[in-house]
N, C-alpha and C. Protein backbone atom coordinates (compact mmCIF):
# COMPACT_ATOMS: atom_id res chain seq x y z
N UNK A 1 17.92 -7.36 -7.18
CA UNK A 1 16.93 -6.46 -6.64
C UNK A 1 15.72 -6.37 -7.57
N UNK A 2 16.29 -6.33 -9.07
CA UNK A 2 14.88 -6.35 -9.66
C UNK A 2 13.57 -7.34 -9.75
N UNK A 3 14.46 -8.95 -9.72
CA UNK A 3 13.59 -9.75 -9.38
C UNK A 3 12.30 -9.38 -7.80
N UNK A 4 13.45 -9.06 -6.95
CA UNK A 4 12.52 -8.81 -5.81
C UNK A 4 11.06 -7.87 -6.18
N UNK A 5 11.84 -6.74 -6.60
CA UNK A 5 10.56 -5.70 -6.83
C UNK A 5 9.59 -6.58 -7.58
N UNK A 6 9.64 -6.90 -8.67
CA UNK A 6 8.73 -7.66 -9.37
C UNK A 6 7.91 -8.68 -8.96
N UNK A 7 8.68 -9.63 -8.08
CA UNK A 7 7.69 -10.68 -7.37
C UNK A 7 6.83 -10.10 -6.21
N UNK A 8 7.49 -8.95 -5.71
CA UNK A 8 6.55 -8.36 -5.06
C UNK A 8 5.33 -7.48 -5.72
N UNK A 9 5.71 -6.91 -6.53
CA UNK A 9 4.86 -5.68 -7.27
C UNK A 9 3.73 -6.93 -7.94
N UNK A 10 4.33 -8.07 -8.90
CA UNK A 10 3.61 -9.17 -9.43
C UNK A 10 2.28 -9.44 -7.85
N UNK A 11 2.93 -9.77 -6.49
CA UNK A 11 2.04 -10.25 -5.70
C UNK A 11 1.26 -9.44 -5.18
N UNK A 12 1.11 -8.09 -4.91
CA UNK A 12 0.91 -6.81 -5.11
C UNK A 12 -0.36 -6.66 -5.53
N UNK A 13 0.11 -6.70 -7.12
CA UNK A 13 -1.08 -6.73 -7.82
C UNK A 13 -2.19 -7.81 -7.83
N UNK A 14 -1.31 -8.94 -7.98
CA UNK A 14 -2.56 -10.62 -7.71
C UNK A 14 -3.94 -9.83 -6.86
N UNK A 15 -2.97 -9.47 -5.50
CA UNK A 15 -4.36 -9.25 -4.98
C UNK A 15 -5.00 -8.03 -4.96
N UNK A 16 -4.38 -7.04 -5.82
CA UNK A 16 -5.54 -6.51 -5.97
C UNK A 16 -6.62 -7.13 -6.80
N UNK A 17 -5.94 -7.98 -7.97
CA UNK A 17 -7.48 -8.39 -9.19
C UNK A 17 -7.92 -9.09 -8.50
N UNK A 18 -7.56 -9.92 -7.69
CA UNK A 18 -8.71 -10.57 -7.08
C UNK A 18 -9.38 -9.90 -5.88
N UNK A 19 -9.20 -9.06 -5.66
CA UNK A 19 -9.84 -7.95 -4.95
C UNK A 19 -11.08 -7.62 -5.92
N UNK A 20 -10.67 -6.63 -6.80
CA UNK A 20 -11.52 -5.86 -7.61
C UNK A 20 -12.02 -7.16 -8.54
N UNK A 21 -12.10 -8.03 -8.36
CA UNK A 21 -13.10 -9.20 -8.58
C UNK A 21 -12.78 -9.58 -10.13
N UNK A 22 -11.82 -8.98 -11.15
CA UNK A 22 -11.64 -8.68 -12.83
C UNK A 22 -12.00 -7.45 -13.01
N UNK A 23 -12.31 -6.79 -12.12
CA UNK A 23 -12.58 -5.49 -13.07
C UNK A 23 -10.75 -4.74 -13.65
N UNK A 24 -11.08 -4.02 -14.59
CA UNK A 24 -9.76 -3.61 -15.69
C UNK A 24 -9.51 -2.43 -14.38
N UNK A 25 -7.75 -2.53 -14.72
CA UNK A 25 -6.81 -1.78 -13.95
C UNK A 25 -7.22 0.00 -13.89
N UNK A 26 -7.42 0.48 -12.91
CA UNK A 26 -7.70 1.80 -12.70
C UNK A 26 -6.58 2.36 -13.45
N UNK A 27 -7.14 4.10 -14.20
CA UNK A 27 -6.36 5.22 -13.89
C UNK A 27 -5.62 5.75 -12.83
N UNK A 28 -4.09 6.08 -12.89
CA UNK A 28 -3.56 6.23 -11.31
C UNK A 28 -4.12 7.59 -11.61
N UNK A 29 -4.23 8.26 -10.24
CA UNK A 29 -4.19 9.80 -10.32
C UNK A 29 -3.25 10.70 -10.57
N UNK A 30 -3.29 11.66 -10.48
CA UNK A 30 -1.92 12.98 -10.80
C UNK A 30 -1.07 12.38 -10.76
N UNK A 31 -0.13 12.89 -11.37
CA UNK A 31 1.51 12.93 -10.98
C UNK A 31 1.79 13.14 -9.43
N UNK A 32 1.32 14.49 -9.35
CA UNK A 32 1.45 15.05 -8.16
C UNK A 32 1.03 14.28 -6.93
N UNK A 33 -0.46 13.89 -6.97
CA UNK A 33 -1.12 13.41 -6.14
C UNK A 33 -0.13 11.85 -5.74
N UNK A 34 0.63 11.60 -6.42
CA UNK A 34 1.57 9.95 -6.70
C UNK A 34 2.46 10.54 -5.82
N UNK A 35 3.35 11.89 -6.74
CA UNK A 35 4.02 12.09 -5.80
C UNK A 35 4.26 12.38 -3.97
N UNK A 36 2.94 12.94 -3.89
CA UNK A 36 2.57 12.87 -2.21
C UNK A 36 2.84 11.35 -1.78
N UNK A 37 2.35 10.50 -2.41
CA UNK A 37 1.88 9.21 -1.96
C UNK A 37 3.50 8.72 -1.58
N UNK A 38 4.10 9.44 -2.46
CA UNK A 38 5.64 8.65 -2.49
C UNK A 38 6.40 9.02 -1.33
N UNK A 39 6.43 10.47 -1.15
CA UNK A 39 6.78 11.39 -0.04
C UNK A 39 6.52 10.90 1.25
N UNK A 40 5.10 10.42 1.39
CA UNK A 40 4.57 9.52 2.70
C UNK A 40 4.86 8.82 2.82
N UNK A 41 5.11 7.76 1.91
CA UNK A 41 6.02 6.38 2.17
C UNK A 41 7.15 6.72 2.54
N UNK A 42 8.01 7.13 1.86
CA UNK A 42 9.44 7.00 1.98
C UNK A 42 9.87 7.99 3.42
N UNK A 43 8.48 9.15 4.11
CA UNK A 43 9.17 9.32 5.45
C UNK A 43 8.84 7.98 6.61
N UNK A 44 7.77 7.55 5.95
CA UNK A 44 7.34 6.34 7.27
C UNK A 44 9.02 5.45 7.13
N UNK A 45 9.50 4.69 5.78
CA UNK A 45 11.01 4.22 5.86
C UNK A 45 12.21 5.07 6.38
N UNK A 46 11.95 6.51 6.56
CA UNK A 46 12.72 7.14 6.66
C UNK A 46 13.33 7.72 7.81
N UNK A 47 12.14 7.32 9.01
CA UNK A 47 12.18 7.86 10.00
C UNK A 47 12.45 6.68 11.20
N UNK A 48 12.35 5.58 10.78
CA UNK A 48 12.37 3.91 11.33
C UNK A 48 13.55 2.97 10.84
N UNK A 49 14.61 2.76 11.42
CA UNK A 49 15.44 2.49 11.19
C UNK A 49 15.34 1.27 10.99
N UNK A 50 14.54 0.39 12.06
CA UNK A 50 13.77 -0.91 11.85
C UNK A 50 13.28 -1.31 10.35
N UNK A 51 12.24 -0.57 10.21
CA UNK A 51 12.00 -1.11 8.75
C UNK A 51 12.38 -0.77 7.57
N UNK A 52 13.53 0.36 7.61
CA UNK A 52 14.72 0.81 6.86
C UNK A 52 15.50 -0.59 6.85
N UNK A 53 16.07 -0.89 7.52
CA UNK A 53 16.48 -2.18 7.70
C UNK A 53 15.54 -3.38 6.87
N UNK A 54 14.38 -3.75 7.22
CA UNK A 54 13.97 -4.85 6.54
C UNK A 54 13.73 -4.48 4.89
N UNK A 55 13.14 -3.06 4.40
CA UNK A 55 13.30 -2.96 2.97
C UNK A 55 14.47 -3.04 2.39
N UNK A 56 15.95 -2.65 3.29
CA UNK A 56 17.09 -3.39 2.37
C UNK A 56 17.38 -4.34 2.56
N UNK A 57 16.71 -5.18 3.21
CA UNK A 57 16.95 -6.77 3.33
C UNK A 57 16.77 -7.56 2.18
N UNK A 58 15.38 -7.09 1.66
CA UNK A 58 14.41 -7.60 0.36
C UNK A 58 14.74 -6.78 -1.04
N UNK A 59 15.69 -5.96 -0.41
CA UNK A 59 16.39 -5.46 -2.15
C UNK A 59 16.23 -3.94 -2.49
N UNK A 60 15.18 -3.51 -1.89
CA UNK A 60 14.40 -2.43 -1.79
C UNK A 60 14.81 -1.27 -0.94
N UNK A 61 15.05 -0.02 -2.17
CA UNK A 61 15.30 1.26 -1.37
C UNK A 61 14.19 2.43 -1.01
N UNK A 62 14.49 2.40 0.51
CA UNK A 62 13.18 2.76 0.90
C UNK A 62 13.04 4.45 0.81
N UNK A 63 13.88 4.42 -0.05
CA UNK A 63 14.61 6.38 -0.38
C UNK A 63 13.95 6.55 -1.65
N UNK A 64 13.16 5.95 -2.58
CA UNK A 64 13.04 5.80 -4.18
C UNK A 64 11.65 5.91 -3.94
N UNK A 65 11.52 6.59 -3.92
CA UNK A 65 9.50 6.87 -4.03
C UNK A 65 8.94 5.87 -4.24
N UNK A 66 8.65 5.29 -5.81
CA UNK A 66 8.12 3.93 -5.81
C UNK A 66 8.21 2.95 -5.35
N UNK A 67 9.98 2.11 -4.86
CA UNK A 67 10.00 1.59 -4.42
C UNK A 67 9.74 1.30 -2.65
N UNK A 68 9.31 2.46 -2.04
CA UNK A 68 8.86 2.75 -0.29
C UNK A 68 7.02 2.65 -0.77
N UNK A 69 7.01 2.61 -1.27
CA UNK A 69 5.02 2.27 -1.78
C UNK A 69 5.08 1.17 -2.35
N UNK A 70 6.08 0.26 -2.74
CA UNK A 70 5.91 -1.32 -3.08
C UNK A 70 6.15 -1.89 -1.72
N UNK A 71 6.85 -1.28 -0.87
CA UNK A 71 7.54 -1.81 0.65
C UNK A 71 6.28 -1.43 1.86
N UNK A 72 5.71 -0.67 1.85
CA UNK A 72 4.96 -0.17 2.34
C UNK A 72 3.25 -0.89 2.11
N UNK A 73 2.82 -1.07 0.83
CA UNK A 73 2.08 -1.85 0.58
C UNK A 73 2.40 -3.36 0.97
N UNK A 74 3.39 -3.53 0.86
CA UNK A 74 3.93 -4.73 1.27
C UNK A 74 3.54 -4.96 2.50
N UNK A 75 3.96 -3.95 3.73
CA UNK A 75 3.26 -4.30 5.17
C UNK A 75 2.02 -4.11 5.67
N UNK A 76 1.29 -3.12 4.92
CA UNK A 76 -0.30 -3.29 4.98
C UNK A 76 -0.30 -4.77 4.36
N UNK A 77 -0.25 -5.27 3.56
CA UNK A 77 -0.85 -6.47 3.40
C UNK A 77 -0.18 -7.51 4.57
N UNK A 78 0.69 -7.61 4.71
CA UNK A 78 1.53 -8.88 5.94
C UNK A 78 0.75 -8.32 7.45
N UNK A 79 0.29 -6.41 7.15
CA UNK A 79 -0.46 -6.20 8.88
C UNK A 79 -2.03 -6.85 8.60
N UNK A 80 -2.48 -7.10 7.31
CA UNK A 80 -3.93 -7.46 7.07
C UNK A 80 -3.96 -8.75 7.55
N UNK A 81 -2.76 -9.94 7.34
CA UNK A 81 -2.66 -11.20 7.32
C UNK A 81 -2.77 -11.45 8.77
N UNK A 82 -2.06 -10.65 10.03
CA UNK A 82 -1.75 -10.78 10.96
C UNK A 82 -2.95 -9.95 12.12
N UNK A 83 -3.31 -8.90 11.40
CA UNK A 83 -4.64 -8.35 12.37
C UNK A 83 -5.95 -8.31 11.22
N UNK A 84 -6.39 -9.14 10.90
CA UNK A 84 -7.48 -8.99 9.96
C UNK A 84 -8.67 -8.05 10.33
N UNK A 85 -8.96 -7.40 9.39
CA UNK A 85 -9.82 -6.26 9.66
C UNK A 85 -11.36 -6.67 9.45
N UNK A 86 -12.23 -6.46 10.20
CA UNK A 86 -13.61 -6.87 10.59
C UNK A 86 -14.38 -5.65 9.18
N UNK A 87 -15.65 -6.58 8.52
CA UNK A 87 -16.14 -5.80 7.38
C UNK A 87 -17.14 -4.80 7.73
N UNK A 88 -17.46 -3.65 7.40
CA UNK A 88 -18.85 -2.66 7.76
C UNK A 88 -19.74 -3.49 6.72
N UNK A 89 -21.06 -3.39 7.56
CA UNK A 89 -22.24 -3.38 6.30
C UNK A 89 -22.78 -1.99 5.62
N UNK A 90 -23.33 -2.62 4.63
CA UNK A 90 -23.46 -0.87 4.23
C UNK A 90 -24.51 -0.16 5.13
N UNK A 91 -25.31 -0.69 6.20
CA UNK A 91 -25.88 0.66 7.15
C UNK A 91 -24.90 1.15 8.40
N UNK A 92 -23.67 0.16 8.13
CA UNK A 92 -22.67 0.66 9.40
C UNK A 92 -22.04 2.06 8.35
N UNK A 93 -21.50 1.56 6.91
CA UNK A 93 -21.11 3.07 5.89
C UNK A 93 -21.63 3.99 6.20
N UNK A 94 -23.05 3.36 6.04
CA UNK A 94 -24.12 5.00 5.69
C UNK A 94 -23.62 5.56 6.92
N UNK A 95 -23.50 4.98 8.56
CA UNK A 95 -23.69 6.07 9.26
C UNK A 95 -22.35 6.64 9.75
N UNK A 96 -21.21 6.01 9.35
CA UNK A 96 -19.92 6.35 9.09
C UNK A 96 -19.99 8.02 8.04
N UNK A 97 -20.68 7.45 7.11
CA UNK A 97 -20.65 8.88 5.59
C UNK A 97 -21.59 9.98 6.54
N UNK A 98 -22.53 9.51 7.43
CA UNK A 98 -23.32 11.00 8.18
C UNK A 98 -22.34 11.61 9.27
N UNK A 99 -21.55 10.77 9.87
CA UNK A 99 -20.79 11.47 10.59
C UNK A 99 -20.14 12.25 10.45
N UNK A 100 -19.39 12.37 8.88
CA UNK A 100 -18.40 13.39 8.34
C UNK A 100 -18.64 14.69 7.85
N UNK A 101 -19.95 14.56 7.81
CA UNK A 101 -20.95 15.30 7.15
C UNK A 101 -21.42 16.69 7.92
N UNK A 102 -20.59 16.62 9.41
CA UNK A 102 -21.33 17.53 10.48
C UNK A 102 -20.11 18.32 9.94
């Protein structure tokens, strides 16, 4: 299981640096604020028996806070591969950021 986490968490990360182009690894936020993050994951595994099922396939307990946000990131990226998401320009942002604004 640990290998798994790792080659995943390792691929994980790949793309984020090549995302963030080299820029150096962010500060995570709060504890707390992590902990929400963990809480959300692990009800999306928690409530889906389906993909309860595929995170213990790959090693991964989808009950372990961190590990349901390595599993979870995991399918945002495999849903990015499969429905690729179309880019805003920044005057589509700007008028995205005025809308929120009312």
């Amino acid at each position: 299981m640990a290998d798994v986490m790792t080659n995943l968490k390792d691929d994980i990360l790949q793309r984020l640096a090549q995302a963030a182009g080299g820029a150096d690894d962010p500060t995570p936020p709060s504890s707390y604020y992590m902990s929400s993050v963990e809480s959300m994951a692990m009800s999306i595994f928690d409530n889906n028996p389906s993909l309860r099922t595929w995170m213990h396939s790959r090693g991964l307990d989808p009950l372990k806070g961190p590990q349901a946000v390595l599993g979870l990131g995991c399918l945002l990226v495999r849903d990015a591969e499969i429905n690729p998401r179309f880019e805003l320009t920044d005057a589509e942002r700007a008028e995205l950021a005025d809308d929120h604004d009312h």
